[in-house]
C-alpha atoms as a PDB file:
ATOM      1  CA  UNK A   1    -178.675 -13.634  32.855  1.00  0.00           C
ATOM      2  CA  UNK A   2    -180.014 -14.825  36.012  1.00  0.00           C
ATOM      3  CA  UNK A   3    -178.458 -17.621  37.730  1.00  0.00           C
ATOM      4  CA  UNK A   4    -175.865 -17.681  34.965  1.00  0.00           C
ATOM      5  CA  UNK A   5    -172.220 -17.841  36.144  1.00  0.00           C
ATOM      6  CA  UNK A   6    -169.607 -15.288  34.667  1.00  0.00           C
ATOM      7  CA  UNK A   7    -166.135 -15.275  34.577  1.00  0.00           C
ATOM      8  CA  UNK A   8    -164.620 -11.856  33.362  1.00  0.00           C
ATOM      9  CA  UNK A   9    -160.414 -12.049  32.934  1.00  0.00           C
ATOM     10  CA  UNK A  10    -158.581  -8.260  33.924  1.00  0.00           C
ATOM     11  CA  UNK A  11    -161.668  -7.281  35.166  1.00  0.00           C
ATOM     12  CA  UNK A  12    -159.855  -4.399  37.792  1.00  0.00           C
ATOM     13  CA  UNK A  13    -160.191  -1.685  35.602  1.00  0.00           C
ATOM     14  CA  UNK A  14    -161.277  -0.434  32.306  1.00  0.00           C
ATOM     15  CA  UNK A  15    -163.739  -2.662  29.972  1.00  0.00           C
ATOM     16  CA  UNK A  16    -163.120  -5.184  32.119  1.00  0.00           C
ATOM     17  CA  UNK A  17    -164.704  -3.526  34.982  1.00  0.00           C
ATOM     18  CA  UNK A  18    -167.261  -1.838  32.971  1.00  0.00           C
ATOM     19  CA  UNK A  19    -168.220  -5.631  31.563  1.00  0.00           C
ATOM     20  CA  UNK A  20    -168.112  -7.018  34.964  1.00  0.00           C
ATOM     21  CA  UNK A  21    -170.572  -4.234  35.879  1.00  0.00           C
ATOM     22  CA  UNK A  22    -173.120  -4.377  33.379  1.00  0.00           C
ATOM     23  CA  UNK A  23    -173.322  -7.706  33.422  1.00  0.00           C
ATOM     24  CA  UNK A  24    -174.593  -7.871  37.105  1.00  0.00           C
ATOM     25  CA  UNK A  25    -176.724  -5.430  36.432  1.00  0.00           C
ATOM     26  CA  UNK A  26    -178.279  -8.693  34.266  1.00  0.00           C
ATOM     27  CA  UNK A  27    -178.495 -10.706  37.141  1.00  0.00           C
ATOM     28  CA  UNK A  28    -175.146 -12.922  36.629  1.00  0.00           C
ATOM     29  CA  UNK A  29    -173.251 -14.015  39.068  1.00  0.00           C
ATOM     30  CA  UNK A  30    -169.765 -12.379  38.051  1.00  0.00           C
ATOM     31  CA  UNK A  31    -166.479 -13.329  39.062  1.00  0.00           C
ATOM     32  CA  UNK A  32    -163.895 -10.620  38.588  1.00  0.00           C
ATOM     33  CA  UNK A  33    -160.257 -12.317  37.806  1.00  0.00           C
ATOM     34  CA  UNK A  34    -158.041 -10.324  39.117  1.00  0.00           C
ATOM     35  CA  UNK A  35    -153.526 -10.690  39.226  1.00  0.00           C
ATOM     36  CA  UNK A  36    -153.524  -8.310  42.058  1.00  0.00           C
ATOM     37  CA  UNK A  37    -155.579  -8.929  45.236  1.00  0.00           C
ATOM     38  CA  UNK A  38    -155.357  -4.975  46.314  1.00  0.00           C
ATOM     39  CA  UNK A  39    -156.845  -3.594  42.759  1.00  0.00           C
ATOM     40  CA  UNK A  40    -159.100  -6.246  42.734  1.00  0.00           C
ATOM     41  CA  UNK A  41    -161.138  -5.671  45.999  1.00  0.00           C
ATOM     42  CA  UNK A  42    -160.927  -1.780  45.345  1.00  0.00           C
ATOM     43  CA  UNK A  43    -162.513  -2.915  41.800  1.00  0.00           C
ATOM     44  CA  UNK A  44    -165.127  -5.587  43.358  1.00  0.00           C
ATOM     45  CA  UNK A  45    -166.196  -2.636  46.040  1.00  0.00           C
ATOM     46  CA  UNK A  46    -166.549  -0.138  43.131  1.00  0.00           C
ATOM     47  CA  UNK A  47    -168.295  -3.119  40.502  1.00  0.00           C
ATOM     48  CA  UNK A  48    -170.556  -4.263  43.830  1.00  0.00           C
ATOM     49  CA  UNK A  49    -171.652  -0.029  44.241  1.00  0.00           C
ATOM     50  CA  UNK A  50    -172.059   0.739  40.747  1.00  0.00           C
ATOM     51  CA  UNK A  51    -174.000  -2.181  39.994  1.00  0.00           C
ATOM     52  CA  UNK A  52    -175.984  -2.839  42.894  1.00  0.00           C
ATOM     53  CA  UNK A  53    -175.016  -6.364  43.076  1.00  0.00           C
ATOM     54  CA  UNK A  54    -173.820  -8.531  45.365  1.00  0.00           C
ATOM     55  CA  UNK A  55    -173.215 -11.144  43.186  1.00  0.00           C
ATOM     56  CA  UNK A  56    -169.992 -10.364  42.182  1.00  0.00           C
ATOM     57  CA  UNK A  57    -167.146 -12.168  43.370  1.00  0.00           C
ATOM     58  CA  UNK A  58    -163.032 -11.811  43.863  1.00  0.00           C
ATOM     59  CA  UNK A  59    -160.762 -14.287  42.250  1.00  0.00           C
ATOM     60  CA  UNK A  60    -157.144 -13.861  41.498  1.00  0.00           C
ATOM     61  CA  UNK A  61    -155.157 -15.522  38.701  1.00  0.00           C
ATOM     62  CA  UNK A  62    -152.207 -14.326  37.030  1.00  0.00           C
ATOM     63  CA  UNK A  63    -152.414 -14.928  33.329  1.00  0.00           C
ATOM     64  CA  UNK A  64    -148.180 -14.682  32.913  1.00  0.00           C
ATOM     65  CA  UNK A  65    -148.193 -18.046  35.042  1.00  0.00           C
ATOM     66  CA  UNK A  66    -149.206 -21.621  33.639  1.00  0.00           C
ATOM     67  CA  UNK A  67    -149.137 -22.740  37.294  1.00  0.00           C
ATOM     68  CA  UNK A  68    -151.517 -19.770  37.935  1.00  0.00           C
ATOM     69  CA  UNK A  69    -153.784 -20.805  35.802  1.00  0.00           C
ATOM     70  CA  UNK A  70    -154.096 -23.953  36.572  1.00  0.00           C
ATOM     71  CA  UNK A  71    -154.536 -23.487  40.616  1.00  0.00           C
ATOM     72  CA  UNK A  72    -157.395 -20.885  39.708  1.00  0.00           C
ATOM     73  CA  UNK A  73    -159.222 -23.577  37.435  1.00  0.00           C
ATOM     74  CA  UNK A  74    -158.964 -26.429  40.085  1.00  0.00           C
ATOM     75  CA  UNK A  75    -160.070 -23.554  42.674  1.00  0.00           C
ATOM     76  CA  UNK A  76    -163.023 -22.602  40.818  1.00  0.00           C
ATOM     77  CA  UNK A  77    -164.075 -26.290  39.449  1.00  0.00           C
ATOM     78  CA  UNK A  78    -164.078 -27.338  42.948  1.00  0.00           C
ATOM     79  CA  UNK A  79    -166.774 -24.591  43.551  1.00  0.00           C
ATOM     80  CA  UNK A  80    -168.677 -24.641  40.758  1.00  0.00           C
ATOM     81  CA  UNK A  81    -169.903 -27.310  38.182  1.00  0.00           C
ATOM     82  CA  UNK A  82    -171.127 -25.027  35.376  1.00  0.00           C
ATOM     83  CA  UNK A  83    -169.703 -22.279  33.797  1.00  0.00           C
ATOM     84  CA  UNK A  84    -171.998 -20.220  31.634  1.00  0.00           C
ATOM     85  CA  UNK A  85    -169.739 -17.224  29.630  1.00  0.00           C
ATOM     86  CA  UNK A  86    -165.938 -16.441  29.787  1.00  0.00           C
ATOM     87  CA  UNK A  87    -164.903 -13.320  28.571  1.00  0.00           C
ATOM     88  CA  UNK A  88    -161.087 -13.197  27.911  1.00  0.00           C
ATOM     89  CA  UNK A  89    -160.780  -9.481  28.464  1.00  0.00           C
ATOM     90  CA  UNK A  90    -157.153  -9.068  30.475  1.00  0.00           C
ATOM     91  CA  UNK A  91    -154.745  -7.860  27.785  1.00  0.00           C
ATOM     92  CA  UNK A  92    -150.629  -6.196  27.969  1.00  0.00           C
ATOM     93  CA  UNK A  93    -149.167  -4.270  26.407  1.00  0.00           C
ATOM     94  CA  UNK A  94    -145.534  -3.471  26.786  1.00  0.00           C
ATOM     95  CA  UNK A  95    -143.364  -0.975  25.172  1.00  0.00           C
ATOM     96  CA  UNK A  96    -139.743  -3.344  25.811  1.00  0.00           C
ATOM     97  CA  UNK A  97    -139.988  -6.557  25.332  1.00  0.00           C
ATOM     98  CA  UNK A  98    -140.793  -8.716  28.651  1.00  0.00           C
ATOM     99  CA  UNK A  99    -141.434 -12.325  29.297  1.00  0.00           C
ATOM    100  CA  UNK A 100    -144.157 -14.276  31.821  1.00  0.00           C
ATOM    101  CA  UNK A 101    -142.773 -16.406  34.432  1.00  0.00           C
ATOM    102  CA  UNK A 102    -142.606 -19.193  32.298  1.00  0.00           C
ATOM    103  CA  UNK A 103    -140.138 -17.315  29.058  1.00  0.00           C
ATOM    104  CA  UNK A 104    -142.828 -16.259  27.187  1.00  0.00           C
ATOM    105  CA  UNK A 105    -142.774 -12.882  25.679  1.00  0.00           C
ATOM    106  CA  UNK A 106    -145.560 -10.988  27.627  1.00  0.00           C
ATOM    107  CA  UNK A 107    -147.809 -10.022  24.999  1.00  0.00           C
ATOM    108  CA  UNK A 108    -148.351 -13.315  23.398  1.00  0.00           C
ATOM    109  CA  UNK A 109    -148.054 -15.124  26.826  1.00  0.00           C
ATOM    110  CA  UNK A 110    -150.696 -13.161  28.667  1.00  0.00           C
ATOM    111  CA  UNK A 111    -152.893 -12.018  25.621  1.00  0.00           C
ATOM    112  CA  UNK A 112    -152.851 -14.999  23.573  1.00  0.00           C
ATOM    113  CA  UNK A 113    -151.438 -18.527  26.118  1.00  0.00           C
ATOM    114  CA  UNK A 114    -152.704 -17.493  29.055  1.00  0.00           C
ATOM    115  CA  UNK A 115    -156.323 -17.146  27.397  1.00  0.00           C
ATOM    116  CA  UNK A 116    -155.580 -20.234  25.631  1.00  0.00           C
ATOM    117  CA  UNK A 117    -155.052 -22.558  28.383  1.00  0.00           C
ATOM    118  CA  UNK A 118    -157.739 -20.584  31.000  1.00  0.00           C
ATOM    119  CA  UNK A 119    -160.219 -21.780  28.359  1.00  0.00           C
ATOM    120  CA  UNK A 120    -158.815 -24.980  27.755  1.00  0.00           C
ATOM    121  CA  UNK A 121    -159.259 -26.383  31.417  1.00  0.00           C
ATOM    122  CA  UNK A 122    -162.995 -24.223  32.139  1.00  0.00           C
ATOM    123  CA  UNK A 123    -163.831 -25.994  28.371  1.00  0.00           C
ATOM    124  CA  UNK A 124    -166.124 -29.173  30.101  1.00  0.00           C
ATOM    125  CA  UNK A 125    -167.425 -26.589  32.757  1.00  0.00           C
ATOM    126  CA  UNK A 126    -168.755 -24.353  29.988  1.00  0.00           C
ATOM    127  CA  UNK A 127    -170.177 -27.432  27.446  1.00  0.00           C
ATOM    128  CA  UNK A 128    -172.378 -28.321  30.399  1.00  0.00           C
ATOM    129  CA  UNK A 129    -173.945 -24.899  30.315  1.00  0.00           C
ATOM    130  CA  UNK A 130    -177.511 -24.720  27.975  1.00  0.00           C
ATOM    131  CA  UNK A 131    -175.908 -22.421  26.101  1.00  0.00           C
ATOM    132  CA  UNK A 132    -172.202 -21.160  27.165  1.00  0.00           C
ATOM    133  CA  UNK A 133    -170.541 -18.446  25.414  1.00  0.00           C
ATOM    134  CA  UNK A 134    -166.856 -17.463  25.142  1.00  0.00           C
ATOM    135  CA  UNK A 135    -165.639 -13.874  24.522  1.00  0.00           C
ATOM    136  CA  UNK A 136    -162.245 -12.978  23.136  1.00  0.00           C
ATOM    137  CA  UNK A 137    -161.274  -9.424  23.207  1.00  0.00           C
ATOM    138  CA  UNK A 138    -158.871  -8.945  19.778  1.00  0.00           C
ATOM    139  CA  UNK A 139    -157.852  -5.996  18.294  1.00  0.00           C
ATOM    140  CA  UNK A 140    -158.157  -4.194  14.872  1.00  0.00           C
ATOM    141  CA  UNK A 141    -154.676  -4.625  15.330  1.00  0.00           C
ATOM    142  CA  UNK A 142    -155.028  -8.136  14.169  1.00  0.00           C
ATOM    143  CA  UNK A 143    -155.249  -6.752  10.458  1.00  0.00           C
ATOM    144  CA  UNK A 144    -151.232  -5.934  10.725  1.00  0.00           C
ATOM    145  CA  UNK A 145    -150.200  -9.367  12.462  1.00  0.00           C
ATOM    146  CA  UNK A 146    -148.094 -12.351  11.631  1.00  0.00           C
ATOM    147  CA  UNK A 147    -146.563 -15.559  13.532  1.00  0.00           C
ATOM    148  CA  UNK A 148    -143.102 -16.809  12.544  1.00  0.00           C
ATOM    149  CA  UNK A 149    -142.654 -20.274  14.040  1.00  0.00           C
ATOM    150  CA  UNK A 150    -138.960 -19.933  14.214  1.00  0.00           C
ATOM    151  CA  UNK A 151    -139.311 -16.672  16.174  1.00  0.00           C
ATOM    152  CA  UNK A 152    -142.359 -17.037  18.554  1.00  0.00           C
ATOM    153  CA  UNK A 153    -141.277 -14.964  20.885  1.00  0.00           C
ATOM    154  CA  UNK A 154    -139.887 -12.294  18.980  1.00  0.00           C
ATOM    155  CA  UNK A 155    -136.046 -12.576  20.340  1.00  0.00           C
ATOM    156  CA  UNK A 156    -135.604 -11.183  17.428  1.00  0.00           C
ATOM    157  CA  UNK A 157    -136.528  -7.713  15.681  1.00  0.00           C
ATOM    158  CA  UNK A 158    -139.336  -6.951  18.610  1.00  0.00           C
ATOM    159  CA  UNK A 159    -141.208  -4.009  18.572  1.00  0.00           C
ATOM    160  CA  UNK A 160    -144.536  -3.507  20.241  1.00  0.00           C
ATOM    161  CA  UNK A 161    -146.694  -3.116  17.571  1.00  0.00           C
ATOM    162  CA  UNK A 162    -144.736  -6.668  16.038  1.00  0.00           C
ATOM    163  CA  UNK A 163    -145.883  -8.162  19.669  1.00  0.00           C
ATOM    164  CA  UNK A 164    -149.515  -6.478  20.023  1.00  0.00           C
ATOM    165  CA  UNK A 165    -150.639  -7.750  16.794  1.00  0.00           C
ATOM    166  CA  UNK A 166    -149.517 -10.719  16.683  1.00  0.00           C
ATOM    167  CA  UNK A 167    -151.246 -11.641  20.248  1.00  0.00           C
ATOM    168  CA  UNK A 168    -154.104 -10.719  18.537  1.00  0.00           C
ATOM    169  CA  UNK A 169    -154.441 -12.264  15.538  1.00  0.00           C
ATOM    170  CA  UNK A 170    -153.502 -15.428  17.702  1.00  0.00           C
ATOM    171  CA  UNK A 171    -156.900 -14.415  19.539  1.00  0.00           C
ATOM    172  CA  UNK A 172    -159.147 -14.967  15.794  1.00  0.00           C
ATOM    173  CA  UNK A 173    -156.784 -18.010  15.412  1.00  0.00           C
ATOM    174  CA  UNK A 174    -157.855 -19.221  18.674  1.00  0.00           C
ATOM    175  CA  UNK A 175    -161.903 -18.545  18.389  1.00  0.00           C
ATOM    176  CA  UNK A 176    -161.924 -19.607  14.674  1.00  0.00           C
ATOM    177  CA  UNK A 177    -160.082 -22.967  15.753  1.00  0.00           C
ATOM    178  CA  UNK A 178    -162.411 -23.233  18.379  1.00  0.00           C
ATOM    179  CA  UNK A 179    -165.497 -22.624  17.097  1.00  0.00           C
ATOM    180  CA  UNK A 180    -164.965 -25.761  14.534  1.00  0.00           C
ATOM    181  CA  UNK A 181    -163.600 -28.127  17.389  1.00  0.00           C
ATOM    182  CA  UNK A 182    -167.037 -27.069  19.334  1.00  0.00           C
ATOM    183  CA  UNK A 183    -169.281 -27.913  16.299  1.00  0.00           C
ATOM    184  CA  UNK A 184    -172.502 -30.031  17.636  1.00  0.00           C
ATOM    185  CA  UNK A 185    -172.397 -28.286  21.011  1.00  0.00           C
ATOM    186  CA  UNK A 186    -173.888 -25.463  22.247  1.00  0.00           C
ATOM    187  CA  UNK A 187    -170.675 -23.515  23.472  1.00  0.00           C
ATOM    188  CA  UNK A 188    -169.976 -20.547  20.908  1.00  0.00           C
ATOM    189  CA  UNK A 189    -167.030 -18.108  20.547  1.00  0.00           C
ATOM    190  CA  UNK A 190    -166.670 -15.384  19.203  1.00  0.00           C
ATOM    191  CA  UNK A 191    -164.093 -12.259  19.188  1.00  0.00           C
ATOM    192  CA  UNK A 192    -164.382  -8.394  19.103  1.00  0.00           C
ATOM    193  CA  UNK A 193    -162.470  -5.229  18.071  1.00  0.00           C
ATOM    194  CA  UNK A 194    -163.697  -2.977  21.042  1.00  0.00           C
ATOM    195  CA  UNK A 195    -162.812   0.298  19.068  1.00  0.00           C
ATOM    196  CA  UNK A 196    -160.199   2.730  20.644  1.00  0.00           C
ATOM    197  CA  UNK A 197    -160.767   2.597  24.608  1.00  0.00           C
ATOM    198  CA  UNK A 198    -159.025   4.899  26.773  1.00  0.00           C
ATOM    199  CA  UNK A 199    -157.880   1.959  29.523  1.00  0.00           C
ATOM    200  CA  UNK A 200    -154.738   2.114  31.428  1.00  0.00           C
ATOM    201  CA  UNK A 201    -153.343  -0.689  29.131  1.00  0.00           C
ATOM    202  CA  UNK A 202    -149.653   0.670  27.774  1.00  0.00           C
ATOM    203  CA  UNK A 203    -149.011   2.249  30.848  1.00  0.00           C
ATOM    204  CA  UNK A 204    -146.239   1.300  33.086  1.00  0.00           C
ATOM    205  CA  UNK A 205    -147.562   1.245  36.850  1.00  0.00           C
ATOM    206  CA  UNK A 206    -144.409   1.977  38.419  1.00  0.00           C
ATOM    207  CA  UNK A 207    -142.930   4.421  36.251  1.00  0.00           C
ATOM    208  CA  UNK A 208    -145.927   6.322  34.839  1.00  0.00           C
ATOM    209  CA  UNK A 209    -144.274   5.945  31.325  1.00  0.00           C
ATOM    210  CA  UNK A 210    -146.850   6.695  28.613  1.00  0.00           C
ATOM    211  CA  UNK A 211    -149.682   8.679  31.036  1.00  0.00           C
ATOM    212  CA  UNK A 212    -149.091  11.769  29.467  1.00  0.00           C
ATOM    213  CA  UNK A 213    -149.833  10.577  26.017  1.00  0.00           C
ATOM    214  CA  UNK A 214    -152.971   8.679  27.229  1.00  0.00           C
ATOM    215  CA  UNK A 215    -154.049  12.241  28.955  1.00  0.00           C
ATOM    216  CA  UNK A 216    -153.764  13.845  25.591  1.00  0.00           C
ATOM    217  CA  UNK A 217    -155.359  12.029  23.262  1.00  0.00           C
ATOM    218  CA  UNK A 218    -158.503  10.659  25.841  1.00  0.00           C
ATOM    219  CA  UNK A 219    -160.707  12.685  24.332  1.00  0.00           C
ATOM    220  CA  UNK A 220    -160.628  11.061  21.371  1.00  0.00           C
ATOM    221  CA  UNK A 221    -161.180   7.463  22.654  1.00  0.00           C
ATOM    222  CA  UNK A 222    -163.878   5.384  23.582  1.00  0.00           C
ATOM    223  CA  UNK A 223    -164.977   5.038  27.421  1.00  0.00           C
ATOM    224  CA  UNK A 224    -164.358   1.767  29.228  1.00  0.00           C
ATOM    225  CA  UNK A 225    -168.591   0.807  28.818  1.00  0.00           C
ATOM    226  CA  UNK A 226    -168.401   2.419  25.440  1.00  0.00           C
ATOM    227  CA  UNK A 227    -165.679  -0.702  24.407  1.00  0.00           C
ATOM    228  CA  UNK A 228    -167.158  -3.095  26.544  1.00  0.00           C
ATOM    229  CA  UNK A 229    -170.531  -2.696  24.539  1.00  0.00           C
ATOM    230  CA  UNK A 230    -169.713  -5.458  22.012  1.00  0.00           C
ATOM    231  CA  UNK A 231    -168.073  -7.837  24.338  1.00  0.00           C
ATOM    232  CA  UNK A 232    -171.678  -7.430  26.457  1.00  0.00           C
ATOM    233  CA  UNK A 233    -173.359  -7.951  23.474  1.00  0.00           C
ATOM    234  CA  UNK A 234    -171.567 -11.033  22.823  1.00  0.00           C
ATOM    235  CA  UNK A 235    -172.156 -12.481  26.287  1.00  0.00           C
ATOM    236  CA  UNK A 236    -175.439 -11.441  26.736  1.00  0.00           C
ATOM    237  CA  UNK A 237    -177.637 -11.083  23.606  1.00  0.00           C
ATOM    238  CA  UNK A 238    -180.580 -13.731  22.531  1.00  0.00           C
ATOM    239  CA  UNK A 239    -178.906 -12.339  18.878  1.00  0.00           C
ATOM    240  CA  UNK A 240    -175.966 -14.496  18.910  1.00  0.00           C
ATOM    241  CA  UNK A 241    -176.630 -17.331  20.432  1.00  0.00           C
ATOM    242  CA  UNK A 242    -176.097 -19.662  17.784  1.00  0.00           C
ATOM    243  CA  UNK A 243    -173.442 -17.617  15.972  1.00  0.00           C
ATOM    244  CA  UNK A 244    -170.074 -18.974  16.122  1.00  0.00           C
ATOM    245  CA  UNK A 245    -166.085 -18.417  15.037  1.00  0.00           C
ATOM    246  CA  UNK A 246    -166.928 -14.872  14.358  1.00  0.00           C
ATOM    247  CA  UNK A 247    -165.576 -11.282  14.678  1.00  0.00           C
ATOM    248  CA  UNK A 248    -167.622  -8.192  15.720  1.00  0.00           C
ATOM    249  CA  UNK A 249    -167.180  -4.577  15.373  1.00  0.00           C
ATOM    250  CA  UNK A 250    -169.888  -2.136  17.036  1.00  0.00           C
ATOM    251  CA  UNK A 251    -171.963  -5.510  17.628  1.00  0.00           C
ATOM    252  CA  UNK A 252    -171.794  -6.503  13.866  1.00  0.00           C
ATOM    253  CA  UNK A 253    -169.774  -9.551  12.066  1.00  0.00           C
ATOM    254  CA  UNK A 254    -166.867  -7.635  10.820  1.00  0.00           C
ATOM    255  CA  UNK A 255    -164.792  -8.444   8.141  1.00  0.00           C
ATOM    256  CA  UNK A 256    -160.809 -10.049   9.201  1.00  0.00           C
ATOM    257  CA  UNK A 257    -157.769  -9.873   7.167  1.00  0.00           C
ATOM    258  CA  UNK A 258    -156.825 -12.669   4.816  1.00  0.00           C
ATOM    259  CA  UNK A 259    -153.828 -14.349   7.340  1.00  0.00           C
ATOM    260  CA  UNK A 260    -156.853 -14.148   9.864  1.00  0.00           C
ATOM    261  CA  UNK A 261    -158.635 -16.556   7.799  1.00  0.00           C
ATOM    262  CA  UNK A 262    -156.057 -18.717   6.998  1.00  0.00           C
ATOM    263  CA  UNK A 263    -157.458 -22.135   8.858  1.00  0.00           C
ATOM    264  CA  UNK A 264    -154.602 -24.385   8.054  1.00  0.00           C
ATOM    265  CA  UNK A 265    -152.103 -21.915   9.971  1.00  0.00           C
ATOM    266  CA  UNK A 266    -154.734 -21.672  12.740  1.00  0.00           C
ATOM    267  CA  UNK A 267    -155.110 -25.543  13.050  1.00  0.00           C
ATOM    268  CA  UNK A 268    -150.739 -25.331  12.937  1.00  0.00           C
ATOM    269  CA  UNK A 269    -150.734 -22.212  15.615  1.00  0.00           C
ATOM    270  CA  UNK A 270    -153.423 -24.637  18.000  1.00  0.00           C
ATOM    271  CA  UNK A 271    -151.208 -27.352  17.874  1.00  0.00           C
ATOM    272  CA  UNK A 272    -148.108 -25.260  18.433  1.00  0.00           C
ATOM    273  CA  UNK A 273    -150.134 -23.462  21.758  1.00  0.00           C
ATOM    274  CA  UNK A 274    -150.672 -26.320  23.290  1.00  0.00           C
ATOM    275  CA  UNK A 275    -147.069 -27.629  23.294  1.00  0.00           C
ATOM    276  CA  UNK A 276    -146.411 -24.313  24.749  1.00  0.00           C
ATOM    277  CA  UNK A 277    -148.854 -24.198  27.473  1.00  0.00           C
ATOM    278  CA  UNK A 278    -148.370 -28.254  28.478  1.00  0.00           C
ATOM    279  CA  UNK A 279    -151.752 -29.755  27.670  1.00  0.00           C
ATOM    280  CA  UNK A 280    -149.677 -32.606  25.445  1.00  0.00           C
ATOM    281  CA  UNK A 281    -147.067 -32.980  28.061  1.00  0.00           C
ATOM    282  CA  UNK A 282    -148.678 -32.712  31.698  1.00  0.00           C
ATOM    283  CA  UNK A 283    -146.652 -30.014  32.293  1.00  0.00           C
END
């Protein structure tokens, strides 16, 4: 991956980190996007020392914020014509239903909108790459999600598996969309079920709520580089580089449920994202 450029989203902690890592190791040129500028240089001093890279690179963007995203694309267009992979790692998930900055409901805003639109501007960046990649991190949990229209955001009957899975089905929406919209070019995308990974994700920074859980049942989950495996894969791998609009599972196409593959809803749920995130209306 030598002179390739790398952008890694949430990549402070967990498989984020652990992707950010390994892919240095490659020889990319990684830059780690971060929300918080404090865990993000503790995480780009620890990615620079376990890597032994110095090709690795701060950049903060929060993915709750439209106008975020937006300053951190013009940012990194300004410094760099050609984008090579982005892997949409950064993912919420919150046990009482929250919203982004701009009335989204979290989980759908950050895992699914904020994705959508990062993308969405780095798109031209990444088509002038030989052969650019995108990386969506989804979820088994994908296989019990659903999208009602008339309830979005879930101000109605919310419960955090309800929100979880529906983000991330919305991420197979998104690549499978995608992928036929980037037909003829040499951009792919693909997603990933990383497996059970014993992150910090569900865990409420200020009030500790849900450590203890996480502390008794990490034995049973995956390590950080353990989940990041496929979305490395995916990024990295001479094996996929012409495969498209698929979804792995321990590096293999794996098999999505049949709302996944409905692509008349996912050509709907595109439309309906980008009224959400502005691209229709300048916003």
């Amino acid at each position: 991956m030598h002179n390739q450029t790398v952008i890694v989203t949430g990549a402070n902690s967990g498989m984020g980190l652990a992707t950010t890592v390994e892919l240095a190791r490659k020889g990319a040129h990684v830059i780690m996007l971060c929300r918080s500028r404090q865990r993000g240089e503790t995480a780009l001093a620890e990615a620079r020392r376990q890597s032994g890279s110095e090709h690795i690179e701060l950049m903060l963007c929060d993915l709750g914020s439209l106008a975020s995203i937006r300053a951190f694309a013009d940012a990194f267009l300004a410094k760099h014509r050609v984008l090579d992979v982005l892997v949409n790692n950064a993912g919420v998930v919150t046990v009482k239903r929250q919203t982004t900055s701009d009335g989204f409901e979290a989980m759908t805003g950050v895992n699914h909108l904020g994705h959508f639109l990062l993308t969405q501007l780095l798109l031209e960046s990444m088509i002038r790459s030989p052969q650019g990649r995108i990386v969506n991190v989804s979820s088994g949990a994908h296989k019990i999600g659903r999208f009602d229209f008339d309830n979005p955001y879930l101000t109605r009957g919310y419960s955090v598996w309800r929100g979880y899975s529906q983000s991330k089905i919305a991420n197979i929406w998104f690549t499978r969309e995608l992928a036929k919209r980037l037909a003829g070019t040499a951009l792919t995308v693909n997603a990933l079920h990383p497996g059970a990974v014993g992150t910090n994700i569900g865990v409420d920074r200020d009030t500790g709520f849900g450590k203890a859980v996480h502390s008794l049942l990490r034995p049973f989950f995956l390590t950080p580089a353990q989940g990041a495996e496929t979305a490395i894969y995916l990024a990295a791998s001479p094996d996929v580089s012409s495969v498209s609009g698929e979804y792995f599972y321990k590096k293999k196409i794996a098999p999505i449920s049949e709302k996944a593959k409905d692509d008349e809803f996912a050509s709907r749920f595109w439309a309906w994202s980008e009224r959400e995130v502005g691209l229709n209306s300048g916003k």
